[in-house]
N, C-alpha and C. Protein backbone atom coordinates (compact mmCIF):
# COMPACT_ATOMS: atom_id res chain seq x y z
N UNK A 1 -80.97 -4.32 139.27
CA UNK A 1 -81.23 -5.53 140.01
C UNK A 1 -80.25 -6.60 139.53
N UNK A 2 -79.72 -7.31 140.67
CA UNK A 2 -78.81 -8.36 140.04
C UNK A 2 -79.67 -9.39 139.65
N UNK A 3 -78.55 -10.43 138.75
CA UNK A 3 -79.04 -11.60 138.16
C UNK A 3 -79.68 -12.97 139.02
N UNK A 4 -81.10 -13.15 138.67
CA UNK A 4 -81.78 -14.29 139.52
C UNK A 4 -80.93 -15.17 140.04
N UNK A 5 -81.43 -15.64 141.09
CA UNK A 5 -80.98 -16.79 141.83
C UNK A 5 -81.44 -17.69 141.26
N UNK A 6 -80.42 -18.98 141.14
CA UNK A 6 -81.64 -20.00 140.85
C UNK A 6 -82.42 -20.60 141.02
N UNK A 7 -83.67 -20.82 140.47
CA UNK A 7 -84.61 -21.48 140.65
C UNK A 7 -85.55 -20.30 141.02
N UNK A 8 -85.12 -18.97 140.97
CA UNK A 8 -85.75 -17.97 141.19
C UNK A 8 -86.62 -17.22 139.93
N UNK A 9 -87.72 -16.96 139.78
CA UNK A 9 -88.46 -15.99 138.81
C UNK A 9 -88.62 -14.47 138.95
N UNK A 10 -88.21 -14.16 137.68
CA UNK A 10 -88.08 -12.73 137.67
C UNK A 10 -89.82 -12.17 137.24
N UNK A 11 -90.52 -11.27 138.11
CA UNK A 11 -92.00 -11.02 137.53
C UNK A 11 -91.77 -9.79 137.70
N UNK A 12 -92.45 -8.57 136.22
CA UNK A 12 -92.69 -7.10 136.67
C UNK A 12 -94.70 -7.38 136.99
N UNK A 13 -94.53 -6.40 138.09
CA UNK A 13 -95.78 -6.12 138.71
C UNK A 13 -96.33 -4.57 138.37
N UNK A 14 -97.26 -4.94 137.61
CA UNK A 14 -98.28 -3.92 137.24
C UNK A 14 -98.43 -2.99 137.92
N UNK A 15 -99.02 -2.10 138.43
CA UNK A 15 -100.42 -1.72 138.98
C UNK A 15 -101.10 -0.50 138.41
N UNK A 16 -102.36 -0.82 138.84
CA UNK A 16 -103.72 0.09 137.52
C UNK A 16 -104.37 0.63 138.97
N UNK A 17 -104.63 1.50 138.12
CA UNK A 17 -106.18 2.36 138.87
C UNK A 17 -107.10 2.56 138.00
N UNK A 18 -108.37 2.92 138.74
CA UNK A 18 -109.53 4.01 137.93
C UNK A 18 -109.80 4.37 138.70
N UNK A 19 -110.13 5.72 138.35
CA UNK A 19 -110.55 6.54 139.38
C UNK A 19 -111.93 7.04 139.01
N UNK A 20 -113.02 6.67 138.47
CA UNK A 20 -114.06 7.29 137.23
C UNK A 20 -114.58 6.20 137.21
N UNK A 21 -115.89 5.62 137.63
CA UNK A 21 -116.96 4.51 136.75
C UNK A 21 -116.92 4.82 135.63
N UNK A 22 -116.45 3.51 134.56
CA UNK A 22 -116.45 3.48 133.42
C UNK A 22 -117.79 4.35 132.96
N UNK A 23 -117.90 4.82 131.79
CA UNK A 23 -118.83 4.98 130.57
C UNK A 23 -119.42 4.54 129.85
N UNK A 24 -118.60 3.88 129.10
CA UNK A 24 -118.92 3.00 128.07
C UNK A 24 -119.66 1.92 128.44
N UNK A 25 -120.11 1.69 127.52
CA UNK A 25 -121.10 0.43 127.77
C UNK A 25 -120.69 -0.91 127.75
N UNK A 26 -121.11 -1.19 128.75
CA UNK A 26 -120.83 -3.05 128.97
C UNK A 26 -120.58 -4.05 127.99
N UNK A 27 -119.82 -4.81 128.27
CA UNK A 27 -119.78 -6.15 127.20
C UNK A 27 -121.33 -7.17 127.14
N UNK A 28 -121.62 -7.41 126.32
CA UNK A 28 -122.78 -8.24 126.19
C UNK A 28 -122.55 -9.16 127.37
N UNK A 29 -123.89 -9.82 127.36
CA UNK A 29 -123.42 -11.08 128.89
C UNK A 29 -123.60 -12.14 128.21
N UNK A 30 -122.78 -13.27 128.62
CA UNK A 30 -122.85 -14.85 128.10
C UNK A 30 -124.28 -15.28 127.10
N UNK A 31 -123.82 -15.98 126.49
CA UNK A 31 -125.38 -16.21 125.45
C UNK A 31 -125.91 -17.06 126.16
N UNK A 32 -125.32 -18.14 127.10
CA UNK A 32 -125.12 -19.15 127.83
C UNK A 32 -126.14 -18.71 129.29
N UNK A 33 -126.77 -19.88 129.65
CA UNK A 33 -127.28 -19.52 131.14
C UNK A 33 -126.25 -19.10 131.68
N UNK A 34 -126.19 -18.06 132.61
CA UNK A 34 -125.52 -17.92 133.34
C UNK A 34 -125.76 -16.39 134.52
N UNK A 35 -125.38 -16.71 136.11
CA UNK A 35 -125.58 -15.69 137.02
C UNK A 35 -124.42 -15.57 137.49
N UNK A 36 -124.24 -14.00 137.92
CA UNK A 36 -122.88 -13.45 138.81
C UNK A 36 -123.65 -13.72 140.71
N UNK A 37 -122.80 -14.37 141.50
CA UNK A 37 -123.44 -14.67 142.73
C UNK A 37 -122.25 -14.32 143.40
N UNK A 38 -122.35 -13.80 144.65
CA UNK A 38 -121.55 -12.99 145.27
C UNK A 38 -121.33 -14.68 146.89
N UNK A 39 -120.32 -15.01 147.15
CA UNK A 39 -120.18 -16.14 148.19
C UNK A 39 -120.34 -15.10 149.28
N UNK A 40 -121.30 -15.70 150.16
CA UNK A 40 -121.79 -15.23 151.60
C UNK A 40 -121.42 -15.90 152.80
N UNK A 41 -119.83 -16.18 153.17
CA UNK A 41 -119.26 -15.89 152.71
C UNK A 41 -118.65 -17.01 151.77
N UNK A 42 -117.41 -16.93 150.99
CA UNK A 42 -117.10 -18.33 150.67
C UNK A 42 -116.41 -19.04 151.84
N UNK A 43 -116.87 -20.27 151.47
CA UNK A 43 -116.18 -21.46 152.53
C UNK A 43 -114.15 -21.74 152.04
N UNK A 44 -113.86 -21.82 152.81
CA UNK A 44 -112.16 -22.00 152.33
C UNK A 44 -112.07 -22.40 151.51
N UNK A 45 -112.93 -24.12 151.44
CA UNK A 45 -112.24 -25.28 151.07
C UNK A 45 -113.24 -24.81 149.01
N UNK A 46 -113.97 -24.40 149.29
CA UNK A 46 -114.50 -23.53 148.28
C UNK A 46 -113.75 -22.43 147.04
N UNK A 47 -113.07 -21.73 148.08
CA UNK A 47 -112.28 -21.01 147.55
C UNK A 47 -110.69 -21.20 146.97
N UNK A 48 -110.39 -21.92 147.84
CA UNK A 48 -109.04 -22.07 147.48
C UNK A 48 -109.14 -23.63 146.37
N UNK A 49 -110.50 -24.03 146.00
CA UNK A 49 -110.98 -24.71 144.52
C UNK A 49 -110.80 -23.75 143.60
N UNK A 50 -111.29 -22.44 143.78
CA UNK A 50 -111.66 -21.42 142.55
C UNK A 50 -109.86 -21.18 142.65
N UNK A 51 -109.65 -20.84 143.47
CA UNK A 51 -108.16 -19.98 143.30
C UNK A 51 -107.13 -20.68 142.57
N UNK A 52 -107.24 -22.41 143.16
CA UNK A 52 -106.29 -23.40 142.98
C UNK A 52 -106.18 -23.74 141.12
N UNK A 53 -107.35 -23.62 140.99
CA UNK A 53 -108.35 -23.82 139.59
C UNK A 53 -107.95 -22.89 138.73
N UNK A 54 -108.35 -21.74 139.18
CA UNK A 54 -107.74 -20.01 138.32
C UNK A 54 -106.02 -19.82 138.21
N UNK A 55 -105.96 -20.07 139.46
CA UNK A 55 -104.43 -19.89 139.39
C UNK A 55 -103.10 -20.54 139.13
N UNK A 56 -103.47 -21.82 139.21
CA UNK A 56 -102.77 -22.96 138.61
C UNK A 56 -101.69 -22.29 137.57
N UNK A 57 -102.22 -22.42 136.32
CA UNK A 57 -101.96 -22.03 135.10
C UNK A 57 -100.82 -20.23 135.07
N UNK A 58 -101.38 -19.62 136.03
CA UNK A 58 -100.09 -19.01 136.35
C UNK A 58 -99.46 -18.32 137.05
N UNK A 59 -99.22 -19.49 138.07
CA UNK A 59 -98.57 -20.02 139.02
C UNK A 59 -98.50 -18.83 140.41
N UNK A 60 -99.86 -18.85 140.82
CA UNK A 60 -100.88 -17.87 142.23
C UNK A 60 -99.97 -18.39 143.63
N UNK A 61 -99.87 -18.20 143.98
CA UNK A 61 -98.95 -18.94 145.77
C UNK A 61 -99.51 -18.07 146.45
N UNK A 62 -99.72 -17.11 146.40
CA UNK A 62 -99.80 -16.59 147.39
C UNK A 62 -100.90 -16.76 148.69
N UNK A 63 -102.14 -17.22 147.97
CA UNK A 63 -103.15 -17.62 149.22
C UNK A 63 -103.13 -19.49 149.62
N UNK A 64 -102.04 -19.83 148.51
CA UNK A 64 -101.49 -21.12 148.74
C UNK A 64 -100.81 -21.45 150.15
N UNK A 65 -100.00 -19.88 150.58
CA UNK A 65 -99.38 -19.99 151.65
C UNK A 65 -100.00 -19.71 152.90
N UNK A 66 -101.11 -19.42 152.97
CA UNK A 66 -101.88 -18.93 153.88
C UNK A 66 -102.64 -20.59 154.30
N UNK A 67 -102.45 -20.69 155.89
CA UNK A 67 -103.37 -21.50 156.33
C UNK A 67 -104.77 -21.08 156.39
N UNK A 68 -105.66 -22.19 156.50
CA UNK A 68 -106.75 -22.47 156.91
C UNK A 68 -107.37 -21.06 157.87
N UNK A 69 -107.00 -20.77 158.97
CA UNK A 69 -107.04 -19.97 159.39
C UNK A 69 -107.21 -18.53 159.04
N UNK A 70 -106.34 -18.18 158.95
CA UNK A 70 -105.71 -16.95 157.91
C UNK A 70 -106.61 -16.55 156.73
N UNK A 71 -106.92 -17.30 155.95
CA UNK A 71 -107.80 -17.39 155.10
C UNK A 71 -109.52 -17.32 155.09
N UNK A 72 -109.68 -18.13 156.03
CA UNK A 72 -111.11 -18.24 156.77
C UNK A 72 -111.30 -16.58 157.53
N UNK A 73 -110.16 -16.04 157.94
CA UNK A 73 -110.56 -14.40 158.86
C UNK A 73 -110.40 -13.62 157.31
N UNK A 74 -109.52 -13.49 156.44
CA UNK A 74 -109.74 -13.15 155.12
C UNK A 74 -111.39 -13.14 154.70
N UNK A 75 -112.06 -13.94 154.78
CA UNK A 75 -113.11 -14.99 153.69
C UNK A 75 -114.46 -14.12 154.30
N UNK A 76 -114.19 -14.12 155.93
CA UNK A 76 -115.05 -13.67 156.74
C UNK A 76 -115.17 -12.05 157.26
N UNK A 77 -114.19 -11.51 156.48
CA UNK A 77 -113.82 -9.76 156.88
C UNK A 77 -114.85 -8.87 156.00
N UNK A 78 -115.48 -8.20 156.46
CA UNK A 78 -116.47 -7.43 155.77
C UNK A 78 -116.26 -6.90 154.83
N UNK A 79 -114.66 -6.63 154.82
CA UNK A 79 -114.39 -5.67 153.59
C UNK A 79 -113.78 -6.82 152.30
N UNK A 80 -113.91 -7.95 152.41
CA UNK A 80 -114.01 -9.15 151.21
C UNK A 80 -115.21 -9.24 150.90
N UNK A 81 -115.17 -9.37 149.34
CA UNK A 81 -116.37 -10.05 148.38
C UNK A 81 -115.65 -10.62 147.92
N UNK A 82 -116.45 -12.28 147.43
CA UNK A 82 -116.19 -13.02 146.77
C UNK A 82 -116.79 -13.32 146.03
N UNK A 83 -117.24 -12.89 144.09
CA UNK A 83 -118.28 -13.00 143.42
C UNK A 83 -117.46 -13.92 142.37
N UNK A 84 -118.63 -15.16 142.00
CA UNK A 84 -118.14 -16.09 141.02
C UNK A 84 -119.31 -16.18 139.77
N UNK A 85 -118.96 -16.24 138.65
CA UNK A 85 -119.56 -16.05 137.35
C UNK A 85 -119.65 -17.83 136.98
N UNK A 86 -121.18 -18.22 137.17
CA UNK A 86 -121.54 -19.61 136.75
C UNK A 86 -122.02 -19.56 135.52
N UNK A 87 -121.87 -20.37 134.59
CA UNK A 87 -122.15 -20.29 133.12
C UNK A 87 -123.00 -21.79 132.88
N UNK A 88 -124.21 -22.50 132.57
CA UNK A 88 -124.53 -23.35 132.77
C UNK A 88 -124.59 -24.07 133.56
N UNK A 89 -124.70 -23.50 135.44
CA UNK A 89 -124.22 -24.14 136.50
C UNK A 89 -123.01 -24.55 136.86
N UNK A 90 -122.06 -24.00 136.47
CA UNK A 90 -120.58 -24.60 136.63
C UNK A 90 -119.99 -23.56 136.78
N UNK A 91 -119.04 -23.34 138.32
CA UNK A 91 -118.66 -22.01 137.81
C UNK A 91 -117.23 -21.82 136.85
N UNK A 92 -117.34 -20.83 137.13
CA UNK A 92 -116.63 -20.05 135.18
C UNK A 92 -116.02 -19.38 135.55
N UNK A 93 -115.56 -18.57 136.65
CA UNK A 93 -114.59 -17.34 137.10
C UNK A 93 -114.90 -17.14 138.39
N UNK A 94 -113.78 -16.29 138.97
CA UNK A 94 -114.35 -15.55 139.96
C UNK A 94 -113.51 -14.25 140.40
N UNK A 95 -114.07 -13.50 141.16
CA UNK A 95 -113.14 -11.98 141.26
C UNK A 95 -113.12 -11.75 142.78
N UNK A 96 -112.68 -11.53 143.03
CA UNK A 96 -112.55 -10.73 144.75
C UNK A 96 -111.81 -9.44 144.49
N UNK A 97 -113.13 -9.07 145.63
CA UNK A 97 -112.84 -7.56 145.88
C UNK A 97 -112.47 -7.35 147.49
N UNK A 98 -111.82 -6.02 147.57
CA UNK A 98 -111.20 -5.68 149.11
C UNK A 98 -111.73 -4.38 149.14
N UNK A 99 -111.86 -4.14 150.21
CA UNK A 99 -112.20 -2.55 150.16
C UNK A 99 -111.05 -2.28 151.50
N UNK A 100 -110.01 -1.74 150.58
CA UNK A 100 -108.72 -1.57 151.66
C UNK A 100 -109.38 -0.39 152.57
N UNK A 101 -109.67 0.92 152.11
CA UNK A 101 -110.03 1.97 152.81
C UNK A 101 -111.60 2.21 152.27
N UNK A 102 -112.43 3.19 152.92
CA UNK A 102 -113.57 3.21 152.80
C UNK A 102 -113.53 3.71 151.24
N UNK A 103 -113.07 4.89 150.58
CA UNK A 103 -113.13 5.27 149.25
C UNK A 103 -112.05 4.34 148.12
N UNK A 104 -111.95 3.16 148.62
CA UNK A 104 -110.68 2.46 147.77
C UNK A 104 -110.94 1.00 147.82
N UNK A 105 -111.46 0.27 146.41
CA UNK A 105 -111.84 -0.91 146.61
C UNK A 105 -110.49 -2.00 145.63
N UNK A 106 -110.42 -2.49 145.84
CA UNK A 106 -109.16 -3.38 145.05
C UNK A 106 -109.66 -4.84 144.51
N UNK A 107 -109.19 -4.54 143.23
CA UNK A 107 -109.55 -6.40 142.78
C UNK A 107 -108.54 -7.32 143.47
N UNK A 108 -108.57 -7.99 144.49
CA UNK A 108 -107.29 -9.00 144.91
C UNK A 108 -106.81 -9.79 143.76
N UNK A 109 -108.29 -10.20 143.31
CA UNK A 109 -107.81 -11.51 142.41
C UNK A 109 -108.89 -11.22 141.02
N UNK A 110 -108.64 -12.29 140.19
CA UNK A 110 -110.01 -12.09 138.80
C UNK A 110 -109.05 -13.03 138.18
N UNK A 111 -110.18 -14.02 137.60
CA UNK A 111 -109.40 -15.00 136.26
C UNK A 111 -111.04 -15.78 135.99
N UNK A 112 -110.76 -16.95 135.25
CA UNK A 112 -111.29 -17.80 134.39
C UNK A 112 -110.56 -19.03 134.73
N UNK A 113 -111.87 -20.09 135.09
CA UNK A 113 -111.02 -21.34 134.93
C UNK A 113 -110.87 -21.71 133.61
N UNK A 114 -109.87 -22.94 133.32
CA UNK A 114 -109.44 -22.82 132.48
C UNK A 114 -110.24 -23.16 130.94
N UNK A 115 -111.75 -24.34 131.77
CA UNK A 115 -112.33 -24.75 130.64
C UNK A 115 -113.50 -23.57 130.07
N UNK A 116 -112.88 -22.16 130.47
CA UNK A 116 -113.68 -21.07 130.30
C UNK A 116 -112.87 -19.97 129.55
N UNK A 117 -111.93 -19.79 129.42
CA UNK A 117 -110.49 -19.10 128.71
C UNK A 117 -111.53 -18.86 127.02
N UNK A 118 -111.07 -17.88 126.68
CA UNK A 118 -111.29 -18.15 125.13
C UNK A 118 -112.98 -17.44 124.56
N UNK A 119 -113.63 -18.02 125.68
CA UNK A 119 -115.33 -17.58 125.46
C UNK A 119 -115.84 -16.27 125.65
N UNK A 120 -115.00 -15.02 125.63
CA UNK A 120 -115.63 -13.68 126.25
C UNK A 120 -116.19 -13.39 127.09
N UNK A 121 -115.73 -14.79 128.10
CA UNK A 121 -116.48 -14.32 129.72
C UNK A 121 -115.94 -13.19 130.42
N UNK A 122 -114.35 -13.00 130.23
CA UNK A 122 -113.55 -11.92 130.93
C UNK A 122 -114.14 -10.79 131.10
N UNK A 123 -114.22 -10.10 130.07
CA UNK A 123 -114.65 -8.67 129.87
C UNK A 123 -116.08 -9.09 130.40
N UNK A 124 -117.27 -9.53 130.43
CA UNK A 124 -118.67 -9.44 131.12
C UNK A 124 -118.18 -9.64 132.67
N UNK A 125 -117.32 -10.85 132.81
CA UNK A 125 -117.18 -10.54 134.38
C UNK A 125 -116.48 -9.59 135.07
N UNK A 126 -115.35 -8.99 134.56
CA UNK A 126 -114.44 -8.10 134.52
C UNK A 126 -115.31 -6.76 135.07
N UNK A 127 -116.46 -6.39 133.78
CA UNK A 127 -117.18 -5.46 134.11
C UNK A 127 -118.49 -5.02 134.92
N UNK A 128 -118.78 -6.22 135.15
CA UNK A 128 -120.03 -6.94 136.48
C UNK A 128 -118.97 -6.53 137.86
N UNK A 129 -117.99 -7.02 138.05
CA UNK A 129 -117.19 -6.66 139.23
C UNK A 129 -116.95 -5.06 139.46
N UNK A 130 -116.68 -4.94 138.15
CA UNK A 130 -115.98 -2.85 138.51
C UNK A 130 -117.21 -2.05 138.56
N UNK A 131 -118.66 -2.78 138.47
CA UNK A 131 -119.73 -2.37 138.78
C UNK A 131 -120.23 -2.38 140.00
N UNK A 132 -119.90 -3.60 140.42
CA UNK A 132 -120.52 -3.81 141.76
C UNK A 132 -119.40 -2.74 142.70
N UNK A 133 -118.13 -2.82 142.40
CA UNK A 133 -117.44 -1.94 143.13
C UNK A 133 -117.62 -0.42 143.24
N UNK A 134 -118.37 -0.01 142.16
CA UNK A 134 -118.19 1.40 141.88
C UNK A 134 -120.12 1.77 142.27
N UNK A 135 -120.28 0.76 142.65
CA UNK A 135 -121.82 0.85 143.10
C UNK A 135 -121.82 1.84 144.91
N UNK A 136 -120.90 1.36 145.39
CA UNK A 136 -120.54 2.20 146.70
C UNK A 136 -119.50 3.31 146.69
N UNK A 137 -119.68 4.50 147.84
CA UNK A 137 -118.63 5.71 147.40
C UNK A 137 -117.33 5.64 147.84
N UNK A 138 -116.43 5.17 146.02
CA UNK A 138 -115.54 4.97 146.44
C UNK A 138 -114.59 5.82 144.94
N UNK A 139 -113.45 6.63 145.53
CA UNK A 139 -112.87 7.48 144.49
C UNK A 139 -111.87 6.81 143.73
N UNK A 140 -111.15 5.45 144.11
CA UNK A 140 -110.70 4.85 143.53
C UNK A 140 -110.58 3.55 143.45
N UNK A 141 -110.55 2.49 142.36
CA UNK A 141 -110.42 1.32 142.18
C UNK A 141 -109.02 0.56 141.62
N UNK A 142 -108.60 -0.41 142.70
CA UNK A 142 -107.30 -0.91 141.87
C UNK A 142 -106.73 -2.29 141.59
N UNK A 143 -106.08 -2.32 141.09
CA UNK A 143 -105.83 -3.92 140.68
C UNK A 143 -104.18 -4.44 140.20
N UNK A 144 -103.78 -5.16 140.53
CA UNK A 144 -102.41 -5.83 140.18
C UNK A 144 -101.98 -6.63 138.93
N UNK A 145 -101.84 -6.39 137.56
CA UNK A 145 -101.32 -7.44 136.77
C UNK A 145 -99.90 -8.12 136.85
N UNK A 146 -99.42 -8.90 136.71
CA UNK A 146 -97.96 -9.27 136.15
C UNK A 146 -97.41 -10.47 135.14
N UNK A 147 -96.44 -10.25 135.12
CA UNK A 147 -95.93 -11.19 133.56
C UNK A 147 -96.31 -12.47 133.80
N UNK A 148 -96.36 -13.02 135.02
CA UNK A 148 -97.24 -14.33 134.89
C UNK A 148 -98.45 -14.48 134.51
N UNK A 149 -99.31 -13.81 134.45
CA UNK A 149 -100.89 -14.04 134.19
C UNK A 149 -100.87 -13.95 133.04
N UNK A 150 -102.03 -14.05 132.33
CA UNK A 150 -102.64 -14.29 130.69
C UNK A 150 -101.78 -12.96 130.28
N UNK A 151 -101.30 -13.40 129.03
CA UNK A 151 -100.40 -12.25 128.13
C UNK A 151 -101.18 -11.41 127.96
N UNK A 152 -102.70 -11.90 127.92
CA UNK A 152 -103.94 -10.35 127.63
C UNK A 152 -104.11 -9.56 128.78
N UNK A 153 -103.76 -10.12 129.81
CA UNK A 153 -103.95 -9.54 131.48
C UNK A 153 -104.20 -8.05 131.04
N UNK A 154 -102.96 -7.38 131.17
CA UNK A 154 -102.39 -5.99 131.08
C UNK A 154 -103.71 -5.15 130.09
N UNK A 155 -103.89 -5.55 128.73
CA UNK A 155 -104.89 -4.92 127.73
C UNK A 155 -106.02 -5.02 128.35
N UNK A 156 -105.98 -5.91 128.74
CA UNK A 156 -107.67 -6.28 129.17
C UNK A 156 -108.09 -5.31 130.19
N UNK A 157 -107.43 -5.32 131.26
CA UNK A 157 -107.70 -4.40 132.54
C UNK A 157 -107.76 -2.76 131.96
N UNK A 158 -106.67 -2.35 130.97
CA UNK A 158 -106.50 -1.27 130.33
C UNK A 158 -108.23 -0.78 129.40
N UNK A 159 -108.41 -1.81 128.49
CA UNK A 159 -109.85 -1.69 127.72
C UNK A 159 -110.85 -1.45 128.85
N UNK A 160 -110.81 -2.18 130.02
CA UNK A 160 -111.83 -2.10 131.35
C UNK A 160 -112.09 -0.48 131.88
N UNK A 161 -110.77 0.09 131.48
CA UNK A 161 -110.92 1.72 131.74
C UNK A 161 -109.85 1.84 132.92
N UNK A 162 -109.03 0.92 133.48
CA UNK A 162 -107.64 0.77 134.71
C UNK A 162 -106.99 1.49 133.70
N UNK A 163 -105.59 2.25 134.62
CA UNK A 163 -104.32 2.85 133.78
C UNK A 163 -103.17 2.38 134.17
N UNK A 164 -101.97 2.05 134.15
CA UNK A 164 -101.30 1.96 134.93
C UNK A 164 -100.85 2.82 136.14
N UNK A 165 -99.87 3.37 136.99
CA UNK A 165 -99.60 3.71 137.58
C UNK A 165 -98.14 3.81 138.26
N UNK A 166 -97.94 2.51 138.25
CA UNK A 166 -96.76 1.83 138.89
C UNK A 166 -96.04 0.80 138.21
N UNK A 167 -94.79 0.36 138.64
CA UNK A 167 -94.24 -0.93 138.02
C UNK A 167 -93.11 -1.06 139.41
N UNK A 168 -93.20 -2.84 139.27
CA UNK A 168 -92.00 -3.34 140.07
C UNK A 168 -91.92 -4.74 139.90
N UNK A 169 -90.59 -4.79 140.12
CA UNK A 169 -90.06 -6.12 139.54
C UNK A 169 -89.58 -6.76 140.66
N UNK A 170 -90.13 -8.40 140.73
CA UNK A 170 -89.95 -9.13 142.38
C UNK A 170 -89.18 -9.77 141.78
N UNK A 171 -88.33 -10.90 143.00
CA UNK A 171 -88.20 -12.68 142.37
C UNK A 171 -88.92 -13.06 143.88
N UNK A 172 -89.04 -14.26 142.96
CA UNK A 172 -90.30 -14.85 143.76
C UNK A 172 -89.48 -16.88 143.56
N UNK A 173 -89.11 -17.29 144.57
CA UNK A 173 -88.64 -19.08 143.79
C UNK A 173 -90.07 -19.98 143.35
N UNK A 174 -89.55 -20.31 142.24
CA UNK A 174 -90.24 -20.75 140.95
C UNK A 174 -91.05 -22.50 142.16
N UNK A 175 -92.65 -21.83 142.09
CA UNK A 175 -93.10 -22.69 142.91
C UNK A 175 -93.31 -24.13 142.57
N UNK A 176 -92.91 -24.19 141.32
CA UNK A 176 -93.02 -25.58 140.57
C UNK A 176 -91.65 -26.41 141.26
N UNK A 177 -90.59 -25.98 141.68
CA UNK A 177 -89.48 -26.19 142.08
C UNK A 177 -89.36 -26.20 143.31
N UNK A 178 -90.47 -25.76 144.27
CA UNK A 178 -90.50 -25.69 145.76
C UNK A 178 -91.22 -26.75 145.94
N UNK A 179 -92.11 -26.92 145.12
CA UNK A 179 -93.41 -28.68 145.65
C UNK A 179 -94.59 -27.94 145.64
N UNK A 180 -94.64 -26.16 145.70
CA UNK A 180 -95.86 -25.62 145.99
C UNK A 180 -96.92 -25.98 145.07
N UNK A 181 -96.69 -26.03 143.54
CA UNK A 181 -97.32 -26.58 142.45
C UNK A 181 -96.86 -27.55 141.87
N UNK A 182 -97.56 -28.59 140.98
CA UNK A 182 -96.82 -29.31 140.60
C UNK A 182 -96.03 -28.96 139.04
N UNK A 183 -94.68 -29.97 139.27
CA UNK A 183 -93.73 -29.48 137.91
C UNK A 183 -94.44 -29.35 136.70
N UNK A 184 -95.65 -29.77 136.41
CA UNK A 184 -96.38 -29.78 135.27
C UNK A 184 -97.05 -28.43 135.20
N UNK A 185 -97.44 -27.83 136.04
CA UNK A 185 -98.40 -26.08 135.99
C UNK A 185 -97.82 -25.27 135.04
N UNK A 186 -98.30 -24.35 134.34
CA UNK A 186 -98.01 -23.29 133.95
C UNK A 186 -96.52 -23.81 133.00
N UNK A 187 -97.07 -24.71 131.91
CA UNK A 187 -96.10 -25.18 131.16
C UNK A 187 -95.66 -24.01 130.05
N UNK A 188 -96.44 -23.09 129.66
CA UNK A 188 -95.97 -22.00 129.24
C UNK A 188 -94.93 -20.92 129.88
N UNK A 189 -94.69 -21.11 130.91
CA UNK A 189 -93.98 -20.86 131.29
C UNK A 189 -92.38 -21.24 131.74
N UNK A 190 -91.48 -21.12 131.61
CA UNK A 190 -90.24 -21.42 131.50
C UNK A 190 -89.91 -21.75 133.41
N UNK A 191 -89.57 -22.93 133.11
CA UNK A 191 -88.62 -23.01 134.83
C UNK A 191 -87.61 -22.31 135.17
N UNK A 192 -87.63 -21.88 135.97
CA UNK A 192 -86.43 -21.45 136.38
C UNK A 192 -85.36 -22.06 137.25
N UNK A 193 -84.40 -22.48 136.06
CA UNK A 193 -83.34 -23.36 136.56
C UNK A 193 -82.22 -22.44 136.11
C-alpha cells in the first residue's frame, strides 16, 4: 500500500468470529444498580447520543454520515437490536446487534461511555450481548475491531471467546480535519497531517 495521503489515517481492521456459545462462565455483573434494556426501537436522536458519546473518543463516522433517514430504516429493521447497559440510571454502554443472515448475528457496534471506561462494565456487557445473540439459531457470531478503538479492543473480544479471522488495512481522512468531529476528539490519537 502506498504512503497516506494527507490528512489521511491509516487503520488495520480486525475481524473475529465465534462460532460456539461461550462456556465459561460469565463476568460478575456491576455491584452497582444496574439493567441491560434492549431500545424498542431506539429513537435516532437517542442513538446517535449513545454512538456520538461512545464513539467520540475513537473517532466512529460512520453512522455520523448517515442521515436521519437512513438511520431511522436501520433503527427500525427487524434484524437490529439495540441493547444499552444502565448503571445507576444513567446509561453506561451500549451494543448493537445485526442479524445479517438468519444463522449469522454481528456486533455492529459495543463501547462504554466514557464516564464508564475503567469499571469492568465491558466484559458483563460484552457477555450479556453474545448471550442474547447466541440465544437464537445462529452458527456464527461476528464483530469488527481496529487500531482506533480502546488498545484493549482486540484482547477483550479475544477473552470473550471471538478469534480473529481476517485483517485489512483502510485510509479513511482524519475526521477531526474534515469538521466531522471536533479537532479536540480522540486526543490520543495522532492527526493526521
Amino acid at each position: 500500500m502506498s504512503d497516506p495521503a494527507v490528512g489521511e489515517l491509516t487503520i488495520t481492521v480486525t475481524q473475529l468470529e465465534m462460532t460456539a456459545r461461550p462456556v465459561r462462565p460469565p463476568p460478575p455483573p456491576p455491584l452497582a444498580r444496574h439493567a441491560l434494556m434492549r431500545a424498542e426501537p431506539a429513537t435516532v436522536s437517542y442513538y446517535r447520543y449513545l454512538y456520538d458519546t461512545v464513539g467520540a473518543n475513537w473517532l466512529w463516522t460512520d453512522r455520523r454520515l448517515w442521515d436521519d433517514a437512513r438511520l431511522q430504516a436501520r433503527l427500525v429493521d427487524d434484524r437490529t437490536e439495540v441493547y444499552v447497559l444502565y448503571v445507576d440510571g444513567v446509561p453506561a454502554g451500549f451494543g448493537e446487534l445485526f442479524q445479517t443472515e438468519a444463522d449469522l448475528s454481528d456486533l455492529a457496534y459495543f463501547g462504554l461511555l466514557p464516564d464508564f471506561i475503567g469499571r469492568r462494565l465491558g466484559p458483563f456487557l460484552l457477555r450479556s450481548i453474545i448471550d442474547i445473540a447466541w440465544s437464537r439459531p445462529i452458527r456464527r457470531m461476528t464483530v469488527d475491531t481496529c487500531t482506533l478503538d480502546h488498545p484493549k479492543a482486540l484482547a477483550h473480544y479475544q477473552r470473550a471467546g471471538f478469534a480473529p479471522y481476517g485483517q485489512r488495512v483502510v485510509r479513511r481522512p482524519d475526521p477531526r480535519l474534515t469538521g466531522l468531529l471536533p479537532i479536540t476528539a480522540a486526543p490520543h490519537i495522532p492527526l493526521a497531517t
